[in-house]
PDB file of N, CA and C in Angstrom:
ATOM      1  N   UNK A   1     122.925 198.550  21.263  1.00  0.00           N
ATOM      2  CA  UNK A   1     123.820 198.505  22.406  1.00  0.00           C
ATOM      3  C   UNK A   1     124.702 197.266  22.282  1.00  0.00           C
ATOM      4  N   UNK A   2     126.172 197.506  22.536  1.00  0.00           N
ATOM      5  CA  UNK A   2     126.835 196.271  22.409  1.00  0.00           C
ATOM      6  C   UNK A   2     127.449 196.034  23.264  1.00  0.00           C
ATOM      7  N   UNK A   3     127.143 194.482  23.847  1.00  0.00           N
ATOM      8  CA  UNK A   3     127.267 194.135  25.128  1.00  0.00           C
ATOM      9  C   UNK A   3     129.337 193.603  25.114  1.00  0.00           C
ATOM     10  N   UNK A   4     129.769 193.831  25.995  1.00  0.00           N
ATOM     11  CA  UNK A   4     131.300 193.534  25.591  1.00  0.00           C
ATOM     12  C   UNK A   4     131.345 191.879  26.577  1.00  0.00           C
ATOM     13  N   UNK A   5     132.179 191.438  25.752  1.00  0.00           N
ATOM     14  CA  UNK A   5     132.599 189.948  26.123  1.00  0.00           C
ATOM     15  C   UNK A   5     133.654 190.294  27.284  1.00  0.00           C
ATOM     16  N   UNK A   6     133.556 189.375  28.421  1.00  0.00           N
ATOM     17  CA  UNK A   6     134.298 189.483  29.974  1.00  0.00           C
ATOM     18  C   UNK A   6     135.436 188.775  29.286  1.00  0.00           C
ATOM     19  N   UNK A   7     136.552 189.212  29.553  1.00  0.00           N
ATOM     20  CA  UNK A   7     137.642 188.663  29.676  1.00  0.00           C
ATOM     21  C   UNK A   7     138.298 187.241  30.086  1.00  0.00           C
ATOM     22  N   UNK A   8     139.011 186.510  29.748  1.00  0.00           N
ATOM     23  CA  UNK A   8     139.407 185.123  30.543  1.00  0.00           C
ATOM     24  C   UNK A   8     139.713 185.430  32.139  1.00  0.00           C
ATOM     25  N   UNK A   9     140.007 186.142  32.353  1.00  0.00           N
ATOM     26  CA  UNK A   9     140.600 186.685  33.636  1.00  0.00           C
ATOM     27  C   UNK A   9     139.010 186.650  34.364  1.00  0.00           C
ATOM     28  N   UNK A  10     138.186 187.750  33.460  1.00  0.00           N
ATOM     29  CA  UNK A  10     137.200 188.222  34.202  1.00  0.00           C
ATOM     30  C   UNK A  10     136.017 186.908  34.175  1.00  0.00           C
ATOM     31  N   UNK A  11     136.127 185.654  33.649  1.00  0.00           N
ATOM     32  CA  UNK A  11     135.573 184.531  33.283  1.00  0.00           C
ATOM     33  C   UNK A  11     136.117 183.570  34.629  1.00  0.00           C
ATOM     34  N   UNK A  12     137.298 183.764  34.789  1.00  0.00           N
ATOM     35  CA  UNK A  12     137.792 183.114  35.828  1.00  0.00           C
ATOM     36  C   UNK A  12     137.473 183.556  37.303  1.00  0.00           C
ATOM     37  N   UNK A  13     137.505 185.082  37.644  1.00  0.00           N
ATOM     38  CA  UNK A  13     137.344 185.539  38.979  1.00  0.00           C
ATOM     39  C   UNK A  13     135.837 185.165  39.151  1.00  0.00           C
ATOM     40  N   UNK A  14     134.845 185.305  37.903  1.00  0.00           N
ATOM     41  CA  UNK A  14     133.257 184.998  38.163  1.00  0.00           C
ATOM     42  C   UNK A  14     133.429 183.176  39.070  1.00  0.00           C
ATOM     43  N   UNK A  15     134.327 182.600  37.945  1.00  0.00           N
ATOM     44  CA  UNK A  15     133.704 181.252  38.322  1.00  0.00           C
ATOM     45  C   UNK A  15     134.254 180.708  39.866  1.00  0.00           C
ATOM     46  N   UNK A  16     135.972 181.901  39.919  1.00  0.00           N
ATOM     47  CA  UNK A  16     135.804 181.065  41.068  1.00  0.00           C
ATOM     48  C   UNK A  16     135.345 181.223  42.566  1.00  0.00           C
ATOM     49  N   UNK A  17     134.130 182.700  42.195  1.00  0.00           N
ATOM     50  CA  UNK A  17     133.080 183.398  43.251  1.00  0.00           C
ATOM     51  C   UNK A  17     132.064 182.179  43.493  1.00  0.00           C
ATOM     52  N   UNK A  18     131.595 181.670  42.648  1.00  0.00           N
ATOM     53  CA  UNK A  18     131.283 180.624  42.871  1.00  0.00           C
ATOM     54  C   UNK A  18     131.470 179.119  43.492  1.00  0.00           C
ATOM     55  N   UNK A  19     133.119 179.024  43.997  1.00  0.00           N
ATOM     56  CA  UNK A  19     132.858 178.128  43.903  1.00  0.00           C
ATOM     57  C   UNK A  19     132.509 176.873  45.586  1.00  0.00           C
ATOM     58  N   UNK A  20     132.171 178.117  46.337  1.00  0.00           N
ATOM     59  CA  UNK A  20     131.819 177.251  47.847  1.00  0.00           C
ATOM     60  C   UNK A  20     130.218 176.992  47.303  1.00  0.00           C
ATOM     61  N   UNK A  21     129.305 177.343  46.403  1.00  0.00           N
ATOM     62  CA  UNK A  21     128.087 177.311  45.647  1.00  0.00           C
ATOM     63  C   UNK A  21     128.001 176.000  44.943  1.00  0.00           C
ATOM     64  N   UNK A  22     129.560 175.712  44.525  1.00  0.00           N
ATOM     65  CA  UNK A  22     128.913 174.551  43.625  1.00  0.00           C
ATOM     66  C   UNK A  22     129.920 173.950  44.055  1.00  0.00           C
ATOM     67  N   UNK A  23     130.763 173.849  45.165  1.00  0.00           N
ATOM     68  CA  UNK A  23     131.341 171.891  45.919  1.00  0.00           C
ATOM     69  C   UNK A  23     130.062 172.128  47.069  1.00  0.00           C
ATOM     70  N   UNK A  24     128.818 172.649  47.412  1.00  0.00           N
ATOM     71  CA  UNK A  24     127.629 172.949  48.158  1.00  0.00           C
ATOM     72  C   UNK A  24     126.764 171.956  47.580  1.00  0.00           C
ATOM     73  N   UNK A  25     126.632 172.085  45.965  1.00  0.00           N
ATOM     74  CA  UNK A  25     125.613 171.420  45.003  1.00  0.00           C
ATOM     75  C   UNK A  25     126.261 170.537  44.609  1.00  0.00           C
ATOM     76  N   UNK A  26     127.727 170.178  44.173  1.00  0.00           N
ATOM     77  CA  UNK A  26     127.770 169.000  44.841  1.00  0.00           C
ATOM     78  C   UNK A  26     127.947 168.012  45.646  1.00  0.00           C
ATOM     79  N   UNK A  27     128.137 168.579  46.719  1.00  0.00           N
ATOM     80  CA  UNK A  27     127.671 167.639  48.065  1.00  0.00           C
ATOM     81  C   UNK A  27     126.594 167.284  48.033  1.00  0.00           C
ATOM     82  N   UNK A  28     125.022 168.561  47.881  1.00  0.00           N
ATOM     83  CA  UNK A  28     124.410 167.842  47.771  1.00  0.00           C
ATOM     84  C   UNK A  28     123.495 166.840  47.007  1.00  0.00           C
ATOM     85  N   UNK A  29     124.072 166.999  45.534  1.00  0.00           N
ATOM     86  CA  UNK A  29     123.660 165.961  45.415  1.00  0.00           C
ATOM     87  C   UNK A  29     124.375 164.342  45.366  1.00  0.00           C
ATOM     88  N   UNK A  30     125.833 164.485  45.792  1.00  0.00           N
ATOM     89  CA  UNK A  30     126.126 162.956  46.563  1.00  0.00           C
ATOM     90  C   UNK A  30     125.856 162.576  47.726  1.00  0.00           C
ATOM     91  N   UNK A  31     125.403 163.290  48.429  1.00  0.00           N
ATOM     92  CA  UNK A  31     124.599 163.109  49.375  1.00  0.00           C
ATOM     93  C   UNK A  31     123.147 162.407  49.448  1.00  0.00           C
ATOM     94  N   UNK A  32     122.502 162.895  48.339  1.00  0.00           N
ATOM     95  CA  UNK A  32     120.953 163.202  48.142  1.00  0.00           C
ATOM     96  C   UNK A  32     120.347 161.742  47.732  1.00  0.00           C
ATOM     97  N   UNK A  33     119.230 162.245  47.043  1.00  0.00           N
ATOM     98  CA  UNK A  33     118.384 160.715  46.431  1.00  0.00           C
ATOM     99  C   UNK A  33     118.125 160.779  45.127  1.00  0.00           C
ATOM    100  N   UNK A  34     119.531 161.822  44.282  1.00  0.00           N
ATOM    101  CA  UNK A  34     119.247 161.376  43.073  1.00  0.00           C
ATOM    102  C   UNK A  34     119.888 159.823  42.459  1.00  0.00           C
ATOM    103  N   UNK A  35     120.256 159.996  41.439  1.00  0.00           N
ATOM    104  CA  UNK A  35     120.237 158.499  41.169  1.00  0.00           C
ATOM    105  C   UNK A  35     121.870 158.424  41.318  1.00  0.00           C
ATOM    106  N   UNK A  36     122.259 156.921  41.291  1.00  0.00           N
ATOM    107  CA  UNK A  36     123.692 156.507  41.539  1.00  0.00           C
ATOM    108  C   UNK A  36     124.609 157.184  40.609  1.00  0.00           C
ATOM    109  N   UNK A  37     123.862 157.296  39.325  1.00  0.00           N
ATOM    110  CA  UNK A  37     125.322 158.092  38.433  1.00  0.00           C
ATOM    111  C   UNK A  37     125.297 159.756  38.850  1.00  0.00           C
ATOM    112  N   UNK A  38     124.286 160.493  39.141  1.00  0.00           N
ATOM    113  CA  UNK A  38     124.741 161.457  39.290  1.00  0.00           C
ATOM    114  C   UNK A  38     125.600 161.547  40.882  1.00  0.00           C
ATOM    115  N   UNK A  39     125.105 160.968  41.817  1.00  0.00           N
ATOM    116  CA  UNK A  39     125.821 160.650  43.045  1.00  0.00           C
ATOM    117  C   UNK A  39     127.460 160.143  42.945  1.00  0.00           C
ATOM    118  N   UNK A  40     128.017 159.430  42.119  1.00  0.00           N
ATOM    119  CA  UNK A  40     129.232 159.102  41.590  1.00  0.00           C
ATOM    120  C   UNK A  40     129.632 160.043  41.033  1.00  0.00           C
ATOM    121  N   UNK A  41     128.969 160.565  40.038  1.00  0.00           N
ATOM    122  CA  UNK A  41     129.743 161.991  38.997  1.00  0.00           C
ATOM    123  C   UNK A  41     130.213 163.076  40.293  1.00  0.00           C
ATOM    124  N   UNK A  42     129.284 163.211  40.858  1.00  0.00           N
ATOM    125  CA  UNK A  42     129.188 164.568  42.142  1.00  0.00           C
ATOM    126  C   UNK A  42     130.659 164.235  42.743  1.00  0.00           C
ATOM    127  N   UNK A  43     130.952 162.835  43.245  1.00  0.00           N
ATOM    128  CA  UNK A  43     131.813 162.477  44.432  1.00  0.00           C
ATOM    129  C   UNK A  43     133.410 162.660  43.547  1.00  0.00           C
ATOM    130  N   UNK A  44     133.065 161.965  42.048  1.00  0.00           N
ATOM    131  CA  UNK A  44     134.264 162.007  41.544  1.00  0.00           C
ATOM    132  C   UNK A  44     134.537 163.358  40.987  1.00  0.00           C
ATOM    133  N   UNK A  45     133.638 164.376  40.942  1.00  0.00           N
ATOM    134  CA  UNK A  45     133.767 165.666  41.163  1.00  0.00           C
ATOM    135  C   UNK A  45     134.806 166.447  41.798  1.00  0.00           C
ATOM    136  N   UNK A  46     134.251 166.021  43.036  1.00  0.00           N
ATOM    137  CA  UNK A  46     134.670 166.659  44.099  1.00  0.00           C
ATOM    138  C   UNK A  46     136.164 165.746  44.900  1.00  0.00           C
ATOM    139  N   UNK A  47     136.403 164.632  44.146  1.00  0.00           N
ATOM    140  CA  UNK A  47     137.787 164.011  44.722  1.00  0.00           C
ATOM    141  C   UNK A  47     138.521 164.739  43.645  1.00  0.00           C
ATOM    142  N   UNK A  48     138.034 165.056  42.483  1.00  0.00           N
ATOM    143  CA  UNK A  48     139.271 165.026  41.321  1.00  0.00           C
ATOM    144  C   UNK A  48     139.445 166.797  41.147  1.00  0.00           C
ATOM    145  N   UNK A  49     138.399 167.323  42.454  1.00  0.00           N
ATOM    146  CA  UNK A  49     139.537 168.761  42.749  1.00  0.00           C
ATOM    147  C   UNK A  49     140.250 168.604  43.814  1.00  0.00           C
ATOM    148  N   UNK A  50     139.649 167.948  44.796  1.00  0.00           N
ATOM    149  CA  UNK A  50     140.368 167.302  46.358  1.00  0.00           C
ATOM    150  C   UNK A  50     141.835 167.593  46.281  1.00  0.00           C
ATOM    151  N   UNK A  51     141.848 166.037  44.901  1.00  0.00           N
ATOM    152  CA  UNK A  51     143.536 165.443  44.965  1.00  0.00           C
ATOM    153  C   UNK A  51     143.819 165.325  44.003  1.00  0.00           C
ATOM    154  N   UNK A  52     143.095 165.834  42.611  1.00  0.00           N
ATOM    155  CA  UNK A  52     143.520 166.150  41.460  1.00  0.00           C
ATOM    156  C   UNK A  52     142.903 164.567  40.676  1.00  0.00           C
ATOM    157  N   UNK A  53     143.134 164.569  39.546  1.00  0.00           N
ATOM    158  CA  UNK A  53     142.744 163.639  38.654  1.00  0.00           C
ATOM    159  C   UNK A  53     143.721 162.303  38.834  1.00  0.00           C
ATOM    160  N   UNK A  54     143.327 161.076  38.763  1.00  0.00           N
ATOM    161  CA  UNK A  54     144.034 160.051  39.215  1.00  0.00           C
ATOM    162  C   UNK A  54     145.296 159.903  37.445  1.00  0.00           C
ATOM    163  N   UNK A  55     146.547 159.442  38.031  1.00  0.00           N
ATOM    164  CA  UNK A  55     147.017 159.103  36.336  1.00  0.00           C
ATOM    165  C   UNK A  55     147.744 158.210  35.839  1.00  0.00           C
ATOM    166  N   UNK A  56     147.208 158.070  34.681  1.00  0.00           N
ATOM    167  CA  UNK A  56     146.923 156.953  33.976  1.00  0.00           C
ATOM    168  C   UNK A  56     148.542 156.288  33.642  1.00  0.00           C
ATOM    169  N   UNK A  57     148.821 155.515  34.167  1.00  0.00           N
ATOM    170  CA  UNK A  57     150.059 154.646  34.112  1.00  0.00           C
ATOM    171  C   UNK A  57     149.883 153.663  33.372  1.00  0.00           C
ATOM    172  N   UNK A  58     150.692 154.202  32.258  1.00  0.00           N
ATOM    173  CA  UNK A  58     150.637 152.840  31.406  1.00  0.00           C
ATOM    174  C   UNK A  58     152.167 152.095  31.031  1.00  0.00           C
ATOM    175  N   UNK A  59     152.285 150.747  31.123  1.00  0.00           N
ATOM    176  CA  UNK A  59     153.427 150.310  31.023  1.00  0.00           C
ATOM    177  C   UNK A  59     153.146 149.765  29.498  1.00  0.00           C
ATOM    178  N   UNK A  60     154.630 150.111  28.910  1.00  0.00           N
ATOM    179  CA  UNK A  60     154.730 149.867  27.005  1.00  0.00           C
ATOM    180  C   UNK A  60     155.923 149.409  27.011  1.00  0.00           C
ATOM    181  N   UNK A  61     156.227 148.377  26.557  1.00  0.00           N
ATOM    182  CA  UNK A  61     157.625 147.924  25.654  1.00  0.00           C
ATOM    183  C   UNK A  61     157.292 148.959  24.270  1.00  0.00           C
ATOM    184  N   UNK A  62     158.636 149.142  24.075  1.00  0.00           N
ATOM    185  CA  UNK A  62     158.757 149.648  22.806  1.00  0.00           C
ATOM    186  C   UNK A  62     158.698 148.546  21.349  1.00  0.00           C
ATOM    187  N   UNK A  63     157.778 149.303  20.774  1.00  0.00           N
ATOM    188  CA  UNK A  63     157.576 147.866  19.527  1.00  0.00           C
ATOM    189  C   UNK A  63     159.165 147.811  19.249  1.00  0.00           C
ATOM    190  N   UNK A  64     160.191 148.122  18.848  1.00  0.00           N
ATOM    191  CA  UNK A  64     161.570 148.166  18.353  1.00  0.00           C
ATOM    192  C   UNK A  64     162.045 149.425  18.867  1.00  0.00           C
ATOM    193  N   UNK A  65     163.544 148.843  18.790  1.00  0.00           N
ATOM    194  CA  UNK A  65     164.950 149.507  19.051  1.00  0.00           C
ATOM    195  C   UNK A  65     164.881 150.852  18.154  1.00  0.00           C
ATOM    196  N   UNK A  66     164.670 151.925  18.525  1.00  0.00           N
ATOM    197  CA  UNK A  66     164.581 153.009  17.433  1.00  0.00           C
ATOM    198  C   UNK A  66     166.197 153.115  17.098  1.00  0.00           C
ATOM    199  N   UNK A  67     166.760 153.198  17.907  1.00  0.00           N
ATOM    200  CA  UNK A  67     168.596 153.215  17.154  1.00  0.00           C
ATOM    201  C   UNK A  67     168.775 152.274  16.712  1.00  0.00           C
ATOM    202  N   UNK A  68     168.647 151.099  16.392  1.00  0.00           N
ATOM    203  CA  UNK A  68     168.505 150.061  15.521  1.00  0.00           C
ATOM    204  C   UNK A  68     168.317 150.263  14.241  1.00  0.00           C
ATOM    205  N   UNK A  69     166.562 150.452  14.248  1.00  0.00           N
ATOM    206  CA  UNK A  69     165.850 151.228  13.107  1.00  0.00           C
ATOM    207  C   UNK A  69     166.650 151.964  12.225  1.00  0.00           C
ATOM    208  N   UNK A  70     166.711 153.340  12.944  1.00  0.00           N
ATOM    209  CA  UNK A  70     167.552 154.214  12.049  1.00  0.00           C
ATOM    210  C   UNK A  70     169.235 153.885  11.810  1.00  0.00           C
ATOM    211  N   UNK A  71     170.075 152.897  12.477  1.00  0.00           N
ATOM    212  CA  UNK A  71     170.755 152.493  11.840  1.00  0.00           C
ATOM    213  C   UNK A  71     170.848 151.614  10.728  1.00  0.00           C
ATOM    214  N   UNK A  72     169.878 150.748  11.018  1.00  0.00           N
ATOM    215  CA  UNK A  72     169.020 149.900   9.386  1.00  0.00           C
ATOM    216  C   UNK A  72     169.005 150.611   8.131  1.00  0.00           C
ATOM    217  N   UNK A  73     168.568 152.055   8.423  1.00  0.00           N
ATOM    218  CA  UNK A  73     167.651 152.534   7.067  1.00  0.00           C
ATOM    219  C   UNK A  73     168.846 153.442   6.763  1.00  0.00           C
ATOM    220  N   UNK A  74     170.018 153.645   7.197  1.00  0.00           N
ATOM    221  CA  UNK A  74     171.236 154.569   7.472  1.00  0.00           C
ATOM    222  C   UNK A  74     171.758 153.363   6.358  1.00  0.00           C
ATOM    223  N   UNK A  75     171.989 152.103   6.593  1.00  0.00           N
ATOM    224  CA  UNK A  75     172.857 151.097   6.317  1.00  0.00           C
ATOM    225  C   UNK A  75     172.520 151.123   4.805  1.00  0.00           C
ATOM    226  N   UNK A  76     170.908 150.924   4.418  1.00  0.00           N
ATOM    227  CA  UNK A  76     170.187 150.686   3.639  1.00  0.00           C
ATOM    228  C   UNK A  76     170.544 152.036   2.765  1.00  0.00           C
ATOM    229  N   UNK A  77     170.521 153.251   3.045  1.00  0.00           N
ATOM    230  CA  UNK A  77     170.588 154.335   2.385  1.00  0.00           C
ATOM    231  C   UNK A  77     171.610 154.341   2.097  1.00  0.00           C
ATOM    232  N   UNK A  78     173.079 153.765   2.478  1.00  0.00           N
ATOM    233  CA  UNK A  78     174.462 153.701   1.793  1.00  0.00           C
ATOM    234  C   UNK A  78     174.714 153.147   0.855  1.00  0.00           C
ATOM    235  N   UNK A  79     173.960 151.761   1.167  1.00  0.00           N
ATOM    236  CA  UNK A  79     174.067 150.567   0.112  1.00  0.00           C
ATOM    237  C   UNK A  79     173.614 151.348  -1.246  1.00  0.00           C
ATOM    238  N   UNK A  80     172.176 151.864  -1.490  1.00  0.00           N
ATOM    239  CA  UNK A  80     171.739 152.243  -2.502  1.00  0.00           C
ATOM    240  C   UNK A  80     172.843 153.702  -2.778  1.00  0.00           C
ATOM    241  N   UNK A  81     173.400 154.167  -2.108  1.00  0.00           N
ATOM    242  CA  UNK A  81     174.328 155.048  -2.810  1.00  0.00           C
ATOM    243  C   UNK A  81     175.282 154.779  -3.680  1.00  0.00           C
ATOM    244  N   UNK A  82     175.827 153.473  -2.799  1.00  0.00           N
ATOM    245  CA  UNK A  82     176.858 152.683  -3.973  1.00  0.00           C
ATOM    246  C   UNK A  82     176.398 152.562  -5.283  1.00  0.00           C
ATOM    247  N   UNK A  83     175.568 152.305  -5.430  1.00  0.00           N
ATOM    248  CA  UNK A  83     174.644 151.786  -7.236  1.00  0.00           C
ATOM    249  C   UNK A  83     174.913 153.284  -7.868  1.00  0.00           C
ATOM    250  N   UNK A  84     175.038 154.504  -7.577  1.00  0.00           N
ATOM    251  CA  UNK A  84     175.016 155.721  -8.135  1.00  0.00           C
ATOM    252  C   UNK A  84     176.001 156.148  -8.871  1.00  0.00           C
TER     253      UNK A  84
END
């Protein structure tokens, strides 16, 4: 007998029958008396479907001028044409 694989679709409607079952389990266990990391995992669980995942802002100088750069290696690639 061959069992047929559920669909992404049909993977998705399962999980999201579930899901007043499991922001339930985890409430309770941030609620509960398990230990502090699973109590944190649970809460940041349940904020980072709330209000979505926090994001990551990062401020960068650019190591160098990229139009610079490629005018450099532009300059450089002429020069060596001359020699030809």
């Amino acid at each position: 007998m061959t069992i047929k694989r559920p669909s992404a679709r049909q993977l998705t409607d399962l999980a999201r029958a579930q899901t007043v079952a499991a922001v339930d389990a985890l409430v309770t266990i941030m609620t509960g008396q398990d230990s502090a990391t699973a109590r944190i995992a649970a809460a940041n669980a349940l904020l980072d479907r709330a209000w979505g995942k926090p994001r990551g802002e990062v401020e960068a100088e650019p190591a160098a001028d990229i139009a610079a750069i490629i005018a450099e290696r532009r300059r450089q690639v002429a020069e060596g044409m001359k020699d030809l």
